[in-house]
Protein backbone atom coordinates (compact mmCIF):
# COMPACT_ATOMS: atom_id res chain seq x y z
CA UNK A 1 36.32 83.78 132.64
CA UNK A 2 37.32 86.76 134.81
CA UNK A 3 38.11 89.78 133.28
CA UNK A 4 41.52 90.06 134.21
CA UNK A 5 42.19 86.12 132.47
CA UNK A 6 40.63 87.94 129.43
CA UNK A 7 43.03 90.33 129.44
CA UNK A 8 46.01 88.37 129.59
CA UNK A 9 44.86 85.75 127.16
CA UNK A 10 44.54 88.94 124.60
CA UNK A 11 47.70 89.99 125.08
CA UNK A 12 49.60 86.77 124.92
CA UNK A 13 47.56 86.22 121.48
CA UNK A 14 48.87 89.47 120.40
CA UNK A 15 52.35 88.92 121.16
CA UNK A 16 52.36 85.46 119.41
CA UNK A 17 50.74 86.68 116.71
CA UNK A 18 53.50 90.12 116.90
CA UNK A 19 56.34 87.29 117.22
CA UNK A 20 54.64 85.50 114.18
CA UNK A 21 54.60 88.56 112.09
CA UNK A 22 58.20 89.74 112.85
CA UNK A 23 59.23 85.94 111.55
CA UNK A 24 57.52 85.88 108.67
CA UNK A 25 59.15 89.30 107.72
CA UNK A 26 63.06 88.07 108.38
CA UNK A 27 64.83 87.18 105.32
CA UNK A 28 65.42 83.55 105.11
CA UNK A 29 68.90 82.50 105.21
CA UNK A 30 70.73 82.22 102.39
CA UNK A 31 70.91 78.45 100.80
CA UNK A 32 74.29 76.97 100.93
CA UNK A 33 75.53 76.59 97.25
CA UNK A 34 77.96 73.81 96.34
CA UNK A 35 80.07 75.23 93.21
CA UNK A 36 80.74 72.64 90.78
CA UNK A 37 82.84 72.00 87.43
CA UNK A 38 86.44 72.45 90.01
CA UNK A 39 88.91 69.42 90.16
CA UNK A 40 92.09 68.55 92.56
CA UNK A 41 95.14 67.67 92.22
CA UNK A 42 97.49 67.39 95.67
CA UNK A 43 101.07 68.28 96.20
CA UNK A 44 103.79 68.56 99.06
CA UNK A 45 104.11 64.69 99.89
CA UNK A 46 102.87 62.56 102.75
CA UNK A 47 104.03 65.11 105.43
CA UNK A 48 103.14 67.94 103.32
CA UNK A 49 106.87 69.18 103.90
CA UNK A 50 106.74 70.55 99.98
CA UNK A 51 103.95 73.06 101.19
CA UNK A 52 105.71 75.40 103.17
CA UNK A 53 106.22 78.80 102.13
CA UNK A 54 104.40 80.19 99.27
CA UNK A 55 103.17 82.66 97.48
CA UNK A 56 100.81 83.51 100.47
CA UNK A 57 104.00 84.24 102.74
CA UNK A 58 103.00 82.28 105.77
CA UNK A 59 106.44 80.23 105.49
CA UNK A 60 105.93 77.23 108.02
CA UNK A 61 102.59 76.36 107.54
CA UNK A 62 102.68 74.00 110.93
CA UNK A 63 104.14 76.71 112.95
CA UNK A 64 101.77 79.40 111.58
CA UNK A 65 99.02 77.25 112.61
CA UNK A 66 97.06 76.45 109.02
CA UNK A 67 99.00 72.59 108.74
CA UNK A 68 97.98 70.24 106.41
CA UNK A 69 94.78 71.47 105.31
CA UNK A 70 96.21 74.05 102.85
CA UNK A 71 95.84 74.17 99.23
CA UNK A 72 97.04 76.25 96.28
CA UNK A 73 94.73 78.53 94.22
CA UNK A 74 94.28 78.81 90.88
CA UNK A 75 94.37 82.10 89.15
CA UNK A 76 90.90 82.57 88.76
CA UNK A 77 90.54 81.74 92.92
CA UNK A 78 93.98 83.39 93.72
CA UNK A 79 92.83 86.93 92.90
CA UNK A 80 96.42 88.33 92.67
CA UNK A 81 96.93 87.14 96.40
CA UNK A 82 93.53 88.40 97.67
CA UNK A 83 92.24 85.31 98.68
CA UNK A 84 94.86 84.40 101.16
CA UNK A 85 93.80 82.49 104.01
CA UNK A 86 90.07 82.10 102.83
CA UNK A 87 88.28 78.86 103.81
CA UNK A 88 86.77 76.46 101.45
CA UNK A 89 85.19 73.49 102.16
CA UNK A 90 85.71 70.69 99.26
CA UNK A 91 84.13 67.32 99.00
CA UNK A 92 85.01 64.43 96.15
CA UNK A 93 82.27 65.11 93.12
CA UNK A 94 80.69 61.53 93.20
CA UNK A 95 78.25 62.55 90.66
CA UNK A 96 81.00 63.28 88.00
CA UNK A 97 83.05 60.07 88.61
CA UNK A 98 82.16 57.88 92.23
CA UNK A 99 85.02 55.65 91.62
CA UNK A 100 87.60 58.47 92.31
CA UNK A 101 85.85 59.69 95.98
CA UNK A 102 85.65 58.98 99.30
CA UNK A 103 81.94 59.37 99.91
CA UNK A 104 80.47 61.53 102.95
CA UNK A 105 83.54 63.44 103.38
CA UNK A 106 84.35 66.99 103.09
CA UNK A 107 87.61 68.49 103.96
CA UNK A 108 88.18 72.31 104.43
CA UNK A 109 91.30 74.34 103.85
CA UNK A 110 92.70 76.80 103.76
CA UNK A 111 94.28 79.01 100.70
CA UNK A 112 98.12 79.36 101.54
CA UNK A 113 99.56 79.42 97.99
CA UNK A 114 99.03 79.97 93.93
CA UNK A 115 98.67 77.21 91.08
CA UNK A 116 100.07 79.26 88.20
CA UNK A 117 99.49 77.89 84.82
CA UNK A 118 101.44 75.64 82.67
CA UNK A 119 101.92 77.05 79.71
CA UNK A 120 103.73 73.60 78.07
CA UNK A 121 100.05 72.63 77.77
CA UNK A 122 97.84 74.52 75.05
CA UNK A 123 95.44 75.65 77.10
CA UNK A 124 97.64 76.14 80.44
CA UNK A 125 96.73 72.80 81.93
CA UNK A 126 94.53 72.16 84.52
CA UNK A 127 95.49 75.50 86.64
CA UNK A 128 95.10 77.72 83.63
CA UNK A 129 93.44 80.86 84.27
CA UNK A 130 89.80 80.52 84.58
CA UNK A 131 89.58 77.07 85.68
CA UNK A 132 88.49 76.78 88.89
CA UNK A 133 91.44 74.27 90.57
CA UNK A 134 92.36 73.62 94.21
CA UNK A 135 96.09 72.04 94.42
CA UNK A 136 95.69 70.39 97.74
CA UNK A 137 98.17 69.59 100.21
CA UNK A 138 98.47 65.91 99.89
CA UNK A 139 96.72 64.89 103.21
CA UNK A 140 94.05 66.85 102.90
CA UNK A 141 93.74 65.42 99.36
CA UNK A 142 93.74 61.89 100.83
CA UNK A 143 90.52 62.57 103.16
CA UNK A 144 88.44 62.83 99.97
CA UNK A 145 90.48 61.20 96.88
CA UNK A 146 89.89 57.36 97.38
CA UNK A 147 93.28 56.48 95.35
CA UNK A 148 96.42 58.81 94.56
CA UNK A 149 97.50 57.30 91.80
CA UNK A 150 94.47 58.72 90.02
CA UNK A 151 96.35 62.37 90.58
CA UNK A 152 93.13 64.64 90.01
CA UNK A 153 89.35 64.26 91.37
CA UNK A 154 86.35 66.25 90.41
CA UNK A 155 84.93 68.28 93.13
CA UNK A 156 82.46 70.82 94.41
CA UNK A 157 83.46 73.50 96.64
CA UNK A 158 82.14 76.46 98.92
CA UNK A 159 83.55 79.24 100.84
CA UNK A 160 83.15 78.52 105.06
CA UNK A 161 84.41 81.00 107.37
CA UNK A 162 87.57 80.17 109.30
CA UNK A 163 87.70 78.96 112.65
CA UNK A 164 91.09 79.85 114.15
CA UNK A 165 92.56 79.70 117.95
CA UNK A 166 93.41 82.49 119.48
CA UNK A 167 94.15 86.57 118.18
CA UNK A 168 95.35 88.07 114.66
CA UNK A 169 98.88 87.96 114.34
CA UNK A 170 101.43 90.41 113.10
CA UNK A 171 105.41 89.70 112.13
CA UNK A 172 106.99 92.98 110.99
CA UNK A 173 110.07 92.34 108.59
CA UNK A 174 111.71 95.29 106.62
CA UNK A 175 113.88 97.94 107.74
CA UNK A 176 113.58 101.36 108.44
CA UNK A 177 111.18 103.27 106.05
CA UNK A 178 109.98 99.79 104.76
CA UNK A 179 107.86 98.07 107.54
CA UNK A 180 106.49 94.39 105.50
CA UNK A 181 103.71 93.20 107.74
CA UNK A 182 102.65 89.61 107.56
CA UNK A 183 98.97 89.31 109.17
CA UNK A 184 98.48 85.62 110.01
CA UNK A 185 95.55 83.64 111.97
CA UNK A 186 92.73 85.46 110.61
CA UNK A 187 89.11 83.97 111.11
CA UNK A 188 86.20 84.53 109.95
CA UNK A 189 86.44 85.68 105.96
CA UNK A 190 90.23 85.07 106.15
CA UNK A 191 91.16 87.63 103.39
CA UNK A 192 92.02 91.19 103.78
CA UNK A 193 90.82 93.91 101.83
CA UNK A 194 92.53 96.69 103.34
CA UNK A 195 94.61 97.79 106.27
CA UNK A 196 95.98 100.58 108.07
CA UNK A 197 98.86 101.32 110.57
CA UNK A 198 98.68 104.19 113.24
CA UNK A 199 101.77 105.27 115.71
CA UNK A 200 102.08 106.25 119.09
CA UNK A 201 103.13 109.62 118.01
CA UNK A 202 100.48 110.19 115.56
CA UNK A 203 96.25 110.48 115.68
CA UNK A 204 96.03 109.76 112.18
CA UNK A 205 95.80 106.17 110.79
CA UNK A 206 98.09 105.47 107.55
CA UNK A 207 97.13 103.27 104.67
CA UNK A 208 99.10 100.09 103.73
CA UNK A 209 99.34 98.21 100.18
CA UNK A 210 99.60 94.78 99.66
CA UNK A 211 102.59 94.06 98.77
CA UNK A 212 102.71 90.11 98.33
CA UNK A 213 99.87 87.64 99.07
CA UNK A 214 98.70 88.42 103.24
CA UNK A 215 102.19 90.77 103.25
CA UNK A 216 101.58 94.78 103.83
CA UNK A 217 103.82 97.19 103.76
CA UNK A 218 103.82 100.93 105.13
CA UNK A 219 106.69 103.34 103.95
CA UNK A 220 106.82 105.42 106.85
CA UNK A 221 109.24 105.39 109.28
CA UNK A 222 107.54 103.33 111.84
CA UNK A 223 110.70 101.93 113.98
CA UNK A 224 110.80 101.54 117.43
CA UNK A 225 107.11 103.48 118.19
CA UNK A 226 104.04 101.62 119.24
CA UNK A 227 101.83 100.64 116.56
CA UNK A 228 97.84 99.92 116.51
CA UNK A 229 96.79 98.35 112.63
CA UNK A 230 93.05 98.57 111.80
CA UNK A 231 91.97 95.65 109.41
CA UNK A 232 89.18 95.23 107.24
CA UNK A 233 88.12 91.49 105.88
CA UNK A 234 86.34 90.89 102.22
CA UNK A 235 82.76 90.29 104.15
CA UNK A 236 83.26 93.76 105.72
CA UNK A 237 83.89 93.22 109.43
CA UNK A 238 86.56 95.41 110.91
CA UNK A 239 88.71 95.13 114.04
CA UNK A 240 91.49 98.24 115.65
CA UNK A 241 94.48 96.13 117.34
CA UNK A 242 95.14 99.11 119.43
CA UNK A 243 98.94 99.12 120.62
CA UNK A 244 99.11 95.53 119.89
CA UNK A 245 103.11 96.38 118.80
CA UNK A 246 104.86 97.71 121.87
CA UNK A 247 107.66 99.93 121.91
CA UNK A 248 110.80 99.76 121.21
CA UNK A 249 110.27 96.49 118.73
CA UNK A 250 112.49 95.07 116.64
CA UNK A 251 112.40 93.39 112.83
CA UNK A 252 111.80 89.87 112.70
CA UNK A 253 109.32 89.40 115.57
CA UNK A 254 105.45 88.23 115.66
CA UNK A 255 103.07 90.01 118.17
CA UNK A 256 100.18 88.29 118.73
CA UNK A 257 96.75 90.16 119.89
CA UNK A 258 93.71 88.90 121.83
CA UNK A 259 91.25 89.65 119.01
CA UNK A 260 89.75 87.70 116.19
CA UNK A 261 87.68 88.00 113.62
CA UNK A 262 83.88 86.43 113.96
């Protein structure tokens, strides 16, 4: 073999053997882990008309864009409103009881309102407060109960990111030195752990509280000036909407931005 073959055949057996190495030494992804020991029950009716609004905030459910595949959290899930708009995927738990499930199915939805406990029952029923419980809009319910006159189904469940179309939105309801801003549409984690507001007239960015489920509010007076929000999800990813609220707005409207979430 020339010498010049001898070299190259070296070097590609080093950089195999480099590319070999640097695979061996990546993490292996995480296993996905199917939580068990949850149940469903489904609410709302056929057209899942008795879902809108909730303690989420998103109001019309069809027109914010999260439909039928929406379900209510229990406490333990809810987190005070934290979890609003997180993703779960749910599937029938065949292995508890096969007769209730539709088998090779999984639904996913998303978390748009609270299951409080009922306190009639001794232990606060089946949304009590560290049960696990997922009260499902009723036709997402149907894609993995096989018979709703059984009411509740065992089932395993995971968080999945969300998959949304198009950019974060923002309605701004309130008045002046109260600015409530609803953040709908999110992707990815879904949830919100914090978020700030910054004005046209101002370099600094402001904190907001939670006020109410995916509902912020900002005490400033914030009327009328352009505003950029920074958000921050529960997985850590962070996004600036700069100017996505253009002057001279008014209460009442949505302004929708051309960025999302991964």
């Amino acid at each position: 073999m020339a010498p010049s073959r001898v070299v190259v055949a070296v070097l590609i057996a080093l950089g195999c053997w480099t590319l070999a190495v640097a695979a061996d030494a990546l993490p292996a992804p995480a296993p996905i882990v199917w939580q068990k020991g949850a149940h469903a029950t489904f609410y709302g009716g056929a057209d899942a008309s008795g879902t809108m609004g909730g303690a989420c905030g998103y109001g019309n459910l069809y027109s914010a864009g999260y439909g039928s595949r929406t379900a209510a959290l229990s406490t333990v899930l809810f987190n005070d409103g934290a979890s609003c708009g997180q993703c779960y995927k749910i599937a029938c738990d065949r292995k508890a009881n096969p007769a209730l499930c539709i088998p090779g199915v999984t639904v996913t939805v998303t978390a748009t309102n609270f299951c409080p406990p009922n306190w009639g029952y001794p232990d606060g029923g089946w949304c009590n407060t560290v049960r696990p419980h997922f009260d499902m809009a009723q036709p997402a319910w149907e894609k993995i109960g096989a018979d709703t006159r059984n009411g509740i189904i065992p089932v395993i469940y995971q968080r999945v990111p969300c998959v949304r179309r198009g950019g974060v939105r923002f309605t701004i309801n309130g008045h002046d030195y109260f600015n409530l801003v609803l953040v709908t549409n999110v992707a990815g984690a879904g949830s919100i752990k914090s978020m700030d507001v910054k004005s046209s007239d101002s370099a600094d960015w402001m904190p907001m509280a939670r006020n109410w489920g995916a509902n912020w509010h900002s005490l400033a007076y914030l009327s009328g000036k352009s505003l950029s929000f920074r958000l921050t999800l529960t997985d850590g990813q962070t996004l600036m909407f700069s100017n996505v609220v253009p002057p001279g707005w008014t209460f009442g409207l949505t302004f929708a931005s051309n960025l999302q979430f991964k």
